[in-house]
PDB file of N, CA and C in Angstrom:
ATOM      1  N   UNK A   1      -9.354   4.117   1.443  1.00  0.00           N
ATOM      2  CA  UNK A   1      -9.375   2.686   1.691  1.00  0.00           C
ATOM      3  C   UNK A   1      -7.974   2.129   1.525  1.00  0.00           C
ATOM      4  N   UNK A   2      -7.777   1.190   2.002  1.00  0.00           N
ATOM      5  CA  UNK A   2      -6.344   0.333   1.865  1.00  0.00           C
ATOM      6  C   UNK A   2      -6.663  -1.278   1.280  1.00  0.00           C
ATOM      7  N   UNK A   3      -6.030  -1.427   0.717  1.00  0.00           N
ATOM      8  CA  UNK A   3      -5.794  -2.996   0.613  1.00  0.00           C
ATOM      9  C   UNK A   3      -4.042  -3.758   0.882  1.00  0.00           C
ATOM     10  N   UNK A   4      -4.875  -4.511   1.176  1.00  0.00           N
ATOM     11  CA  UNK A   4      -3.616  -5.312   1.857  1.00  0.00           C
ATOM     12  C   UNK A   4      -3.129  -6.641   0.985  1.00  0.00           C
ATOM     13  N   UNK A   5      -2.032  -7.181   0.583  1.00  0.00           N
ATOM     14  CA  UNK A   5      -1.700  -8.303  -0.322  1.00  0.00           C
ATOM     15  C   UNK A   5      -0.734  -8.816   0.472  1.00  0.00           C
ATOM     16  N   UNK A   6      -1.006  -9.838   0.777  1.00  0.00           N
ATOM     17  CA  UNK A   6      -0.395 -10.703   1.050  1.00  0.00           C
ATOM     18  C   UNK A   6       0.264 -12.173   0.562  1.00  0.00           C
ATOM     19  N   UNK A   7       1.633 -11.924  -0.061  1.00  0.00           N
ATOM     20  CA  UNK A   7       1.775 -13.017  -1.187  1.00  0.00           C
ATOM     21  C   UNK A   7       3.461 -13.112  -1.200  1.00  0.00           C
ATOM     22  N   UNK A   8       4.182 -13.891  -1.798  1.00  0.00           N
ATOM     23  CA  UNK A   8       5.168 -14.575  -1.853  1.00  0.00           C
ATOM     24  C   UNK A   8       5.832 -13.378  -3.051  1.00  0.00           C
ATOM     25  N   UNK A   9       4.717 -13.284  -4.093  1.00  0.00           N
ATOM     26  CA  UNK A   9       5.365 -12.675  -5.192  1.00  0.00           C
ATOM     27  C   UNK A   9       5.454 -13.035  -6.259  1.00  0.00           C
ATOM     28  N   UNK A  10       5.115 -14.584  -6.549  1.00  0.00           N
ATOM     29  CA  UNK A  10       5.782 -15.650  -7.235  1.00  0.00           C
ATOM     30  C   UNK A  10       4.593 -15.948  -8.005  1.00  0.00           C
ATOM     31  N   UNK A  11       3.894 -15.816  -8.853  1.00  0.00           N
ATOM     32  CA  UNK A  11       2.882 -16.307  -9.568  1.00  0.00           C
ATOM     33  C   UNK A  11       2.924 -18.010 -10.116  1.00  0.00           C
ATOM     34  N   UNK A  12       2.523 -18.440  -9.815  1.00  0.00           N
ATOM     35  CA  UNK A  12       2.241 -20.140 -10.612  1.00  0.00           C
ATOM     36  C   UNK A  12       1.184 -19.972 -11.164  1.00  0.00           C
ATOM     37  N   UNK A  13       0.243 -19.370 -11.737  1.00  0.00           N
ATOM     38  CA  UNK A  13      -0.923 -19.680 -12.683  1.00  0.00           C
ATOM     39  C   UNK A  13      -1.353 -18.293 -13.433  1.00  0.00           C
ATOM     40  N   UNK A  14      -2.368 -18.348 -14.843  1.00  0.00           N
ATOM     41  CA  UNK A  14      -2.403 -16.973 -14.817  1.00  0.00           C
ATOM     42  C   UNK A  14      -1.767 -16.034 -15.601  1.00  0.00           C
ATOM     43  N   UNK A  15      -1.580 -14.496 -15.473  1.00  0.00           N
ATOM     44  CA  UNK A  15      -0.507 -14.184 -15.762  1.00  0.00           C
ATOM     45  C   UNK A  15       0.294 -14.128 -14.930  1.00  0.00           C
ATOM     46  N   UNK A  16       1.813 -14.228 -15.538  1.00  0.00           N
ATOM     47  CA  UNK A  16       2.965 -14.601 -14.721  1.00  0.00           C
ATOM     48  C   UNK A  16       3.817 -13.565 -14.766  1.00  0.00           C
ATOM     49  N   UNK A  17       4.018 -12.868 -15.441  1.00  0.00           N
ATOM     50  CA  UNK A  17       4.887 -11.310 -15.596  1.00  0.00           C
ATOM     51  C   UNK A  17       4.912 -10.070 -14.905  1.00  0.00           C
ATOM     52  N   UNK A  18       5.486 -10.275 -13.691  1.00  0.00           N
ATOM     53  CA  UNK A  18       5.507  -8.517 -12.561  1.00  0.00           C
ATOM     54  C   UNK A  18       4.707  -8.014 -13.050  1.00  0.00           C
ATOM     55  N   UNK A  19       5.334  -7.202 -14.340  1.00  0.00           N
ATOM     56  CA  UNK A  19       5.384  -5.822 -15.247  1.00  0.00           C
ATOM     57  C   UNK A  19       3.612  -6.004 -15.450  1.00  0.00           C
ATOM     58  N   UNK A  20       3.322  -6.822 -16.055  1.00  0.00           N
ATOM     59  CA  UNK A  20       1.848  -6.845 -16.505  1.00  0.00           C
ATOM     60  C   UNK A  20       0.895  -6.759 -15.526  1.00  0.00           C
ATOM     61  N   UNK A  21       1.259  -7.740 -13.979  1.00  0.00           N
ATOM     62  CA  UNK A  21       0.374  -7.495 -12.982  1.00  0.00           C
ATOM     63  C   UNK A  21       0.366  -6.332 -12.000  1.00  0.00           C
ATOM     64  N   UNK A  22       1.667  -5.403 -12.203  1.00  0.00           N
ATOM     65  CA  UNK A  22       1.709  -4.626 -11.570  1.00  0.00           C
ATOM     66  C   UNK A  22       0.772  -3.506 -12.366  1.00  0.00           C
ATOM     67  N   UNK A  23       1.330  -3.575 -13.724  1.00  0.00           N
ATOM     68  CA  UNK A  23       0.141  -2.519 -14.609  1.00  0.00           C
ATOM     69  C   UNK A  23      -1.388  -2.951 -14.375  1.00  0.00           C
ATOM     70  N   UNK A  24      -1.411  -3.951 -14.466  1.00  0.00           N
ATOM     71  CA  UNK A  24      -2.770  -4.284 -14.488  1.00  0.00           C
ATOM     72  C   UNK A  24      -3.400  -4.153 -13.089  1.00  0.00           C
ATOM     73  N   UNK A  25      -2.980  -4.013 -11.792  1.00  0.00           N
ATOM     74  CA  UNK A  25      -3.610  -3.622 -10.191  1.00  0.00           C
ATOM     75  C   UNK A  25      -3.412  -2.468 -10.578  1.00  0.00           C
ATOM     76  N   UNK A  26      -2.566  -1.817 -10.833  1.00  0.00           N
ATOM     77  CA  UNK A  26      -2.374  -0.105 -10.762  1.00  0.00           C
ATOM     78  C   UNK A  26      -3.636   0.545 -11.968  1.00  0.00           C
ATOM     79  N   UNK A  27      -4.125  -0.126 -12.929  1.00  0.00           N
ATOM     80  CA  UNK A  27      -5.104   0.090 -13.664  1.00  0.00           C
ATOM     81  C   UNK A  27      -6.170   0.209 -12.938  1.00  0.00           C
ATOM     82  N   UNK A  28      -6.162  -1.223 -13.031  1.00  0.00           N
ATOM     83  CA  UNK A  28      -7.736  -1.139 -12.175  1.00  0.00           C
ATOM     84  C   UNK A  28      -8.551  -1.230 -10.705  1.00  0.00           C
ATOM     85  N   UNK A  29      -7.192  -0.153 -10.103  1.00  0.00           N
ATOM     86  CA  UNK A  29      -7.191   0.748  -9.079  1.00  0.00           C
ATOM     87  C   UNK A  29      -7.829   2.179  -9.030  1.00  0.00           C
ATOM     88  N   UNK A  30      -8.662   2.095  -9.587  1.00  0.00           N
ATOM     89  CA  UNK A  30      -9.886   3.419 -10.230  1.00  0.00           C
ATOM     90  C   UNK A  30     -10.163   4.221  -8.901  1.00  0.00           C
ATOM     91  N   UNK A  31     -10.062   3.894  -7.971  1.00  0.00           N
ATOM     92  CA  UNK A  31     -10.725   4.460  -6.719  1.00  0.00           C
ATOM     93  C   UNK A  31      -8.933   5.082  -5.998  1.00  0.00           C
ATOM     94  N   UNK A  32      -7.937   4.895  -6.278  1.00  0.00           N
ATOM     95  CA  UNK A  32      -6.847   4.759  -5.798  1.00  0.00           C
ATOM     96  C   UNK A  32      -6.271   4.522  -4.538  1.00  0.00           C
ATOM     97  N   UNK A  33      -7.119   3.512  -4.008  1.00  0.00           N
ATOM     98  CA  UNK A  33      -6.855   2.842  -3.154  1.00  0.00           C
ATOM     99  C   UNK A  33      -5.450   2.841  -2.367  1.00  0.00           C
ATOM    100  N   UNK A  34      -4.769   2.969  -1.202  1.00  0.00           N
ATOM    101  CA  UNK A  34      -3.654   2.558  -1.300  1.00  0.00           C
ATOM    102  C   UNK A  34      -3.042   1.321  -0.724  1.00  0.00           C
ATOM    103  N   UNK A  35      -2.322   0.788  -1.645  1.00  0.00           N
ATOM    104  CA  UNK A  35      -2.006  -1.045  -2.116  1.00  0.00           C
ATOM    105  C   UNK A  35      -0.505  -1.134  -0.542  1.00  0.00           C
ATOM    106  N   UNK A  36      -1.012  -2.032   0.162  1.00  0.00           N
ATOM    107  CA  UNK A  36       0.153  -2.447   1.147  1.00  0.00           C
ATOM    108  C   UNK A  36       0.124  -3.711   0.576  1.00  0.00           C
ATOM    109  N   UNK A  37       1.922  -4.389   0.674  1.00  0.00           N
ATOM    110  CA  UNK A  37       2.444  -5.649   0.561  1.00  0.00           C
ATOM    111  C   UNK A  37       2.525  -6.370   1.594  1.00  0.00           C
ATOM    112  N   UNK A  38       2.855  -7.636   1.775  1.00  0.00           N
ATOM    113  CA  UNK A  38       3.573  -8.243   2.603  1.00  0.00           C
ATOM    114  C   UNK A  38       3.983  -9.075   1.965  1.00  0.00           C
ATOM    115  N   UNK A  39       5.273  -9.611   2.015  1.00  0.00           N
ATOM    116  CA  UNK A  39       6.234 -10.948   1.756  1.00  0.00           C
ATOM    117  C   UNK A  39       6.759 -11.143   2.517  1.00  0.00           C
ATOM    118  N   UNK A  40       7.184 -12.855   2.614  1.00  0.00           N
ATOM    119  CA  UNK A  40       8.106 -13.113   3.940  1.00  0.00           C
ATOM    120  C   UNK A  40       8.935 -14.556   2.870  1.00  0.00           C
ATOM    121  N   UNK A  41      10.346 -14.500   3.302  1.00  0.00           N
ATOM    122  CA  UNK A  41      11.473 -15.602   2.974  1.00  0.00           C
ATOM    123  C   UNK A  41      11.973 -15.512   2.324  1.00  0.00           C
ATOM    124  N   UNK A  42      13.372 -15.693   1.922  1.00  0.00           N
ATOM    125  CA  UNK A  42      14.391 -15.514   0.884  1.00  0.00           C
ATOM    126  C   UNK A  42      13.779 -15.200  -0.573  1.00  0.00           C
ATOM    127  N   UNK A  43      12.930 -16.293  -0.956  1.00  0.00           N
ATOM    128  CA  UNK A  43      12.503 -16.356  -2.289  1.00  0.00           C
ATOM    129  C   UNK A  43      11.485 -15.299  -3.060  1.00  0.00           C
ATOM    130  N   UNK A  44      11.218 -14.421  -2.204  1.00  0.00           N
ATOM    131  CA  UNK A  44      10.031 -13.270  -2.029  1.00  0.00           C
ATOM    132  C   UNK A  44      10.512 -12.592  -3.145  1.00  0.00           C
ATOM    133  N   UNK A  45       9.490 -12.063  -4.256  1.00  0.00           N
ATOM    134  CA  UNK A  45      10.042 -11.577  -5.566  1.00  0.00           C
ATOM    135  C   UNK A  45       9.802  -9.915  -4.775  1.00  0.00           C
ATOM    136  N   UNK A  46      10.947  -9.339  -4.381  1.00  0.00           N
ATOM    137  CA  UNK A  46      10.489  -8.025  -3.504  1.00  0.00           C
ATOM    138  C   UNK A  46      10.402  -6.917  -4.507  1.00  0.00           C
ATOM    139  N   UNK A  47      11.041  -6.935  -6.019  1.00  0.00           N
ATOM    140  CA  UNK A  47      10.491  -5.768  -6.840  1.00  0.00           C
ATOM    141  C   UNK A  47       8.961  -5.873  -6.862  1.00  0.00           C
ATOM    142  N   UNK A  48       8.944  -6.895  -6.995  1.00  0.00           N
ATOM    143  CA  UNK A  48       7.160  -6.570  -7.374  1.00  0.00           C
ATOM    144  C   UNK A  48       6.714  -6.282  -6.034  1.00  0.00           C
ATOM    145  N   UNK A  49       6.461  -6.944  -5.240  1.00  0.00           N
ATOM    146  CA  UNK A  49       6.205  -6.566  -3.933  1.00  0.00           C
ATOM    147  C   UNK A  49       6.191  -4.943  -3.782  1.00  0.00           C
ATOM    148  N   UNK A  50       7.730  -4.675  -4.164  1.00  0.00           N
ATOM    149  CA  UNK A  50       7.725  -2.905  -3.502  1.00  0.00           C
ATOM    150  C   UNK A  50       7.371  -2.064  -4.932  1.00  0.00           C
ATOM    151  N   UNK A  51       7.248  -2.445  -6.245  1.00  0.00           N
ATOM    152  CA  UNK A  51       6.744  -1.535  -7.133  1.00  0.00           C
ATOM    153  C   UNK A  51       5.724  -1.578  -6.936  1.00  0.00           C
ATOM    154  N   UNK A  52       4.698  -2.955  -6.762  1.00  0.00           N
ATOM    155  CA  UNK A  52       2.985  -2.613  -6.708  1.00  0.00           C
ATOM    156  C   UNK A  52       2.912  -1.609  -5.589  1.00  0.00           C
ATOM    157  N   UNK A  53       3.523  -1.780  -4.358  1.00  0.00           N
ATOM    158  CA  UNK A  53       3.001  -0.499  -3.127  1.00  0.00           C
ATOM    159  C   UNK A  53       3.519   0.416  -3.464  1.00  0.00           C
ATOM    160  N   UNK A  54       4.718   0.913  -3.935  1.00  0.00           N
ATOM    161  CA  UNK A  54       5.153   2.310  -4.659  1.00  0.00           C
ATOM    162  C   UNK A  54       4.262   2.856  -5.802  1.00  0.00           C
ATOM    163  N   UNK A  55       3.466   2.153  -6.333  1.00  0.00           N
ATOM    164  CA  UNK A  55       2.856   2.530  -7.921  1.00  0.00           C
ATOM    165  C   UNK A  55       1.539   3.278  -7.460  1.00  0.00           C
ATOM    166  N   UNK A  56       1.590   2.397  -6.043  1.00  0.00           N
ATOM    167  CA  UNK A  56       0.038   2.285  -5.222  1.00  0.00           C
ATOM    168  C   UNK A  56      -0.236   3.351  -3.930  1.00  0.00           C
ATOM    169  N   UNK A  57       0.786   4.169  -3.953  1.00  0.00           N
ATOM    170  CA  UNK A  57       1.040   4.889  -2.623  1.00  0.00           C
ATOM    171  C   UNK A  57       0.794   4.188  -0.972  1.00  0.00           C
ATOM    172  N   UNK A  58       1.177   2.848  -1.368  1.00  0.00           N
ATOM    173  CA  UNK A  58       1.425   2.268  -0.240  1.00  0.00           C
ATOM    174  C   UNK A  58       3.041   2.101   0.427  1.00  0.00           C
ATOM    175  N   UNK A  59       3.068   0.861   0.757  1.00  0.00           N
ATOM    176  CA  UNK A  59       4.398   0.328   1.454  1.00  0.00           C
ATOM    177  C   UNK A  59       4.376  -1.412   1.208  1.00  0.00           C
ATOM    178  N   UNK A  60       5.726  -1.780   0.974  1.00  0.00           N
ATOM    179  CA  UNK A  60       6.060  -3.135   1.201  1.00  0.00           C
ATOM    180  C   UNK A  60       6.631  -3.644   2.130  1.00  0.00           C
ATOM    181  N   UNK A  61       6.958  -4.838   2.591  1.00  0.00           N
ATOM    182  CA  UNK A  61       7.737  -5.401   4.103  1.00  0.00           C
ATOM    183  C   UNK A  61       8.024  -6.496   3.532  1.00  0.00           C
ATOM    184  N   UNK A  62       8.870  -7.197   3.598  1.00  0.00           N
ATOM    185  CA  UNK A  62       9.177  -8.277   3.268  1.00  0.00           C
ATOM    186  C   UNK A  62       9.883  -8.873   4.616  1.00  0.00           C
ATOM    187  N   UNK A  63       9.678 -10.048   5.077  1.00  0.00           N
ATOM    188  CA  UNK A  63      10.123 -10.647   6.414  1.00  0.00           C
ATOM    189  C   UNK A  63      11.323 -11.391   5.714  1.00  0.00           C
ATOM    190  N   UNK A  64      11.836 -11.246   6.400  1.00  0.00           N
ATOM    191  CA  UNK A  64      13.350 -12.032   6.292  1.00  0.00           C
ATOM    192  C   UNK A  64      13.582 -13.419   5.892  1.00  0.00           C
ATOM    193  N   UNK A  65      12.551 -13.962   6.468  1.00  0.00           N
ATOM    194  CA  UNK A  65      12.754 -15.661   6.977  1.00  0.00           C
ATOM    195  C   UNK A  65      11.388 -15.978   7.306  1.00  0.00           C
ATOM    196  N   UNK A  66      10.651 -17.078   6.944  1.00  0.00           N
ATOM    197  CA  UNK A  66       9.641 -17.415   6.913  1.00  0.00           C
ATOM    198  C   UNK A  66       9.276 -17.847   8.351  1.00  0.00           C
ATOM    199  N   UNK A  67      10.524 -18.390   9.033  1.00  0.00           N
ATOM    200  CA  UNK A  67      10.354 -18.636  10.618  1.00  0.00           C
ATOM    201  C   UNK A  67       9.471 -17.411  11.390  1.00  0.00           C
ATOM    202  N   UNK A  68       9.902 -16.509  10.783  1.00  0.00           N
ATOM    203  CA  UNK A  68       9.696 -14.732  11.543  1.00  0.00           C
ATOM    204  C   UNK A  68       8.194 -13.957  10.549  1.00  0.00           C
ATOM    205  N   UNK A  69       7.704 -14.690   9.650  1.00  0.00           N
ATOM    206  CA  UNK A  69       5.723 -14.390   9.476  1.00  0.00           C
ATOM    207  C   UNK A  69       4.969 -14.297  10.357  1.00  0.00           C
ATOM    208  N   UNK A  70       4.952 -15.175  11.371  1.00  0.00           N
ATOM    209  CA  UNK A  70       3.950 -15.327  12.445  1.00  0.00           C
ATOM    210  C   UNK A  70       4.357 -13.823  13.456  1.00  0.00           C
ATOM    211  N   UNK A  71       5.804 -13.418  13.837  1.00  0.00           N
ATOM    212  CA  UNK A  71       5.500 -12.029  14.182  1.00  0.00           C
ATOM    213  C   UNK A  71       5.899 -11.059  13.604  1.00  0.00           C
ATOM    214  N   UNK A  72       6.586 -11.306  12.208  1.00  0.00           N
ATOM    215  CA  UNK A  72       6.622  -9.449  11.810  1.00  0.00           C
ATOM    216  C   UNK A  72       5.272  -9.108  10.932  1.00  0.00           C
ATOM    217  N   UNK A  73       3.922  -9.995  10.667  1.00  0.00           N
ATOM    218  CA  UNK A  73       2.796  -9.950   9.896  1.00  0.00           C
ATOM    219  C   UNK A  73       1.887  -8.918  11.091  1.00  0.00           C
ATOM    220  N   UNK A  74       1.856  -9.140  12.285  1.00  0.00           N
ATOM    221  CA  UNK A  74       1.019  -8.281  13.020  1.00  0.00           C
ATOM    222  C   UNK A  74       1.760  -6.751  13.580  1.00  0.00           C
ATOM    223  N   UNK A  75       3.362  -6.941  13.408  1.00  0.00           N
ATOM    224  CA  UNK A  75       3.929  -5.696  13.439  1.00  0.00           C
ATOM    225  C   UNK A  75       3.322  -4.964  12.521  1.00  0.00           C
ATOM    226  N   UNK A  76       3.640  -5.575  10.864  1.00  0.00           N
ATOM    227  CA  UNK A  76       2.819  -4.720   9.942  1.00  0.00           C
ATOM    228  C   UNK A  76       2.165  -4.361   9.671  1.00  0.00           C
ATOM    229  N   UNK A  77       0.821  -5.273  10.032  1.00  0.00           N
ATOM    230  CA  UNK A  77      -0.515  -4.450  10.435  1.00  0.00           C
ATOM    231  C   UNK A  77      -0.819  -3.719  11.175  1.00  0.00           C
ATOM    232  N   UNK A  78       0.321  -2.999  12.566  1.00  0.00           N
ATOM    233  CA  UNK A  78      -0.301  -2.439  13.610  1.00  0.00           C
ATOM    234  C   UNK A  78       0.507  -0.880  12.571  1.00  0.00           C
ATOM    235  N   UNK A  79       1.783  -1.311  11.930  1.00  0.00           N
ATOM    236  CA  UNK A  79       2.174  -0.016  11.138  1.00  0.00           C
ATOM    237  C   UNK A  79       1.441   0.591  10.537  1.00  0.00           C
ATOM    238  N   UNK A  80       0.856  -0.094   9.686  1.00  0.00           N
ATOM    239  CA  UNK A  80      -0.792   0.377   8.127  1.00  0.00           C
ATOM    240  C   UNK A  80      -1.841   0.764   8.921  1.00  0.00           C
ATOM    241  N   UNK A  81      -2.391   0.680  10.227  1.00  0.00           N
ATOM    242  CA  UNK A  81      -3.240   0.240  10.446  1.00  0.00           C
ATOM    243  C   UNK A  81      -3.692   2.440  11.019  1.00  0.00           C
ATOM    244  N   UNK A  82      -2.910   2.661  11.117  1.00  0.00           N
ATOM    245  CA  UNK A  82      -3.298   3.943  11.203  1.00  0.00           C
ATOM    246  C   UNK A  82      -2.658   5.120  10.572  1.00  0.00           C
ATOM    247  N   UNK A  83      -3.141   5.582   9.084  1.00  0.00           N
ATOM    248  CA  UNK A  83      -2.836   5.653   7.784  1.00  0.00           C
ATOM    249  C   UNK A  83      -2.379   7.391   8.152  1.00  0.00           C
ATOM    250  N   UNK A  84      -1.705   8.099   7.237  1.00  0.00           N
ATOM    251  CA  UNK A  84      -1.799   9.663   7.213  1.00  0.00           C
ATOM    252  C   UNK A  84      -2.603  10.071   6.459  1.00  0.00           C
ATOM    253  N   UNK A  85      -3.138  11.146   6.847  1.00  0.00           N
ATOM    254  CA  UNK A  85      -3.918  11.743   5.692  1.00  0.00           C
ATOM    255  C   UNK A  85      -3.108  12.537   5.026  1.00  0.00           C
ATOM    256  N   UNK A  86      -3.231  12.479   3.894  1.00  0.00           N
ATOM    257  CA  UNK A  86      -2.416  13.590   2.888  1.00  0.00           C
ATOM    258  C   UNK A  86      -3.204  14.038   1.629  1.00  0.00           C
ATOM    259  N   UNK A  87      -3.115  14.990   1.586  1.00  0.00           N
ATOM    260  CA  UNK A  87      -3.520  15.683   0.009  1.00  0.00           C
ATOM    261  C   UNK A  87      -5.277  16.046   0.534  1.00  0.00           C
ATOM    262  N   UNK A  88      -5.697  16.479   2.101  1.00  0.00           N
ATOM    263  CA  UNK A  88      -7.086  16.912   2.190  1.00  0.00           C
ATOM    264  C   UNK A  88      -7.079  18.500   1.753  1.00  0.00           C
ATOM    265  N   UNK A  89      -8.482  18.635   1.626  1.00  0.00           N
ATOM    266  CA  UNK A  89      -8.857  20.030   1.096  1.00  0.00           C
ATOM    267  C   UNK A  89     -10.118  19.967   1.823  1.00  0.00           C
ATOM    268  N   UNK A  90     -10.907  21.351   2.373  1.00  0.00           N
ATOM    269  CA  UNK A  90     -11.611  21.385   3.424  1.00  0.00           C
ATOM    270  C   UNK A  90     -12.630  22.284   1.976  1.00  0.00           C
ATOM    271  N   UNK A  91     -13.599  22.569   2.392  1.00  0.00           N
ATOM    272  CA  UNK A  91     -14.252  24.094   1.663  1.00  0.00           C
ATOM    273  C   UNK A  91     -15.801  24.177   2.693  1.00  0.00           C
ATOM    274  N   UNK A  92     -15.449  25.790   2.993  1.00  0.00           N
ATOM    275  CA  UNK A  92     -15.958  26.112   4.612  1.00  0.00           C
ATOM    276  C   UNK A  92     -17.469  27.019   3.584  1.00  0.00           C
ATOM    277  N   UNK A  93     -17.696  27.335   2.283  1.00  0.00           N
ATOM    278  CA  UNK A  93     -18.389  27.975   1.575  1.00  0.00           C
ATOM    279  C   UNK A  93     -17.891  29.309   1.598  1.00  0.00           C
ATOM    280  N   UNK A  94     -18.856  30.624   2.094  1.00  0.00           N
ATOM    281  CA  UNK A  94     -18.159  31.705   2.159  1.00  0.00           C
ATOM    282  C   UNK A  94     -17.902  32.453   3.564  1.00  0.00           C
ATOM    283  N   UNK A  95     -16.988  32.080   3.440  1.00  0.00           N
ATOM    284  CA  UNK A  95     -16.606  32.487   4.683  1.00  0.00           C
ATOM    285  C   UNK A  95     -15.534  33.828   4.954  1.00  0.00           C
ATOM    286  N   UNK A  96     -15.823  35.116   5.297  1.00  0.00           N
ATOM    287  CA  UNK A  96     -15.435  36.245   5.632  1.00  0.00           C
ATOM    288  C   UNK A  96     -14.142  35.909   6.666  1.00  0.00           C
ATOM    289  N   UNK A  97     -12.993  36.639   5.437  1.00  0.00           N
ATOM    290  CA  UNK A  97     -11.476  36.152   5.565  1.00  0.00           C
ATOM    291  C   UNK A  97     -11.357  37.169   7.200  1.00  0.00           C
ATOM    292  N   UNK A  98     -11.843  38.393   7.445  1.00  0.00           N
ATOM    293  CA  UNK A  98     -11.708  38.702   8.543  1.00  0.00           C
ATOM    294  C   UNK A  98     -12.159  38.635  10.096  1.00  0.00           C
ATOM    295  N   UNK A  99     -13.300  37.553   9.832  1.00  0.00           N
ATOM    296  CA  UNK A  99     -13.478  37.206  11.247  1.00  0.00           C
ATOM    297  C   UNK A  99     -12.976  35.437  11.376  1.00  0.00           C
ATOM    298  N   UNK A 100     -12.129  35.530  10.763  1.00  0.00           N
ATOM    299  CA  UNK A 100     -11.657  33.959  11.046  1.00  0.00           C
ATOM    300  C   UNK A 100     -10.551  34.479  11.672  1.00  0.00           C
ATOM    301  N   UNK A 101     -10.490  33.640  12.879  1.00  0.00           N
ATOM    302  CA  UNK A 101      -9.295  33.746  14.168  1.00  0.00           C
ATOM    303  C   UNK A 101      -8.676  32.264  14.394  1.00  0.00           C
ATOM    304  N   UNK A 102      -7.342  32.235  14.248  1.00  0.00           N
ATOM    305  CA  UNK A 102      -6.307  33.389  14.236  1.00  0.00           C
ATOM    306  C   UNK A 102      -5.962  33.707  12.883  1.00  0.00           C
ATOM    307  N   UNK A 103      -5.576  34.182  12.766  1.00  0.00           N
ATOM    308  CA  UNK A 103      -5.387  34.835  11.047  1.00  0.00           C
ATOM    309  C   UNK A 103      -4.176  33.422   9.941  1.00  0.00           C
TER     310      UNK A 103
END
């Protein structure tokens, strides 16, 4: 599964401390989901932004300029939007190592 956040970065209510909210999504991320960002405009707190998706085996983006949300937000979704698989493991039961072709 993925989740997607979409936010400035900037907390006004709450807790207010990166460090704590980044521990605290990466906690209770039990399923390990992987966490995509988005920020857009100068003021974009981008550590947090890119530690929650780094902590999260996602990705962050931060848009440049708030003028430029309306199109680098659907660039980024068309990026996430078709994920890699990594870390699969198959198990075929027992399966006789010599008639499996090609070797």
């Amino acid at each position: 599964m993925v989740v997607l956040v979409i936010s400035d970065g900037r907390p006004t209510a709450g807790v207010r401390d990166g460090r704590t909210i980044i521990n605290a999504l990466t906690s209770e991320n039990q399923l390990r989901n992987a966490i995509f960002a988005f920020g857009g405009g100068k003021t974009a707190n981008r550590p947090l932004l890119d530690l929650l998706a780094y902590r999260n085996k996602g990705e962050a983006y931060i848009s440049p300029s708030t003028d430029r949300i309306n199109t680098d937000l659907p660039g980024f979704f068309d990026r996430v939007s078709d994920p890699i698989l990594v870390d699969c493991n198959a198990r075929f039961g027992r399966i006789d190592e010599k008639s499996v072709f090609p070797q």
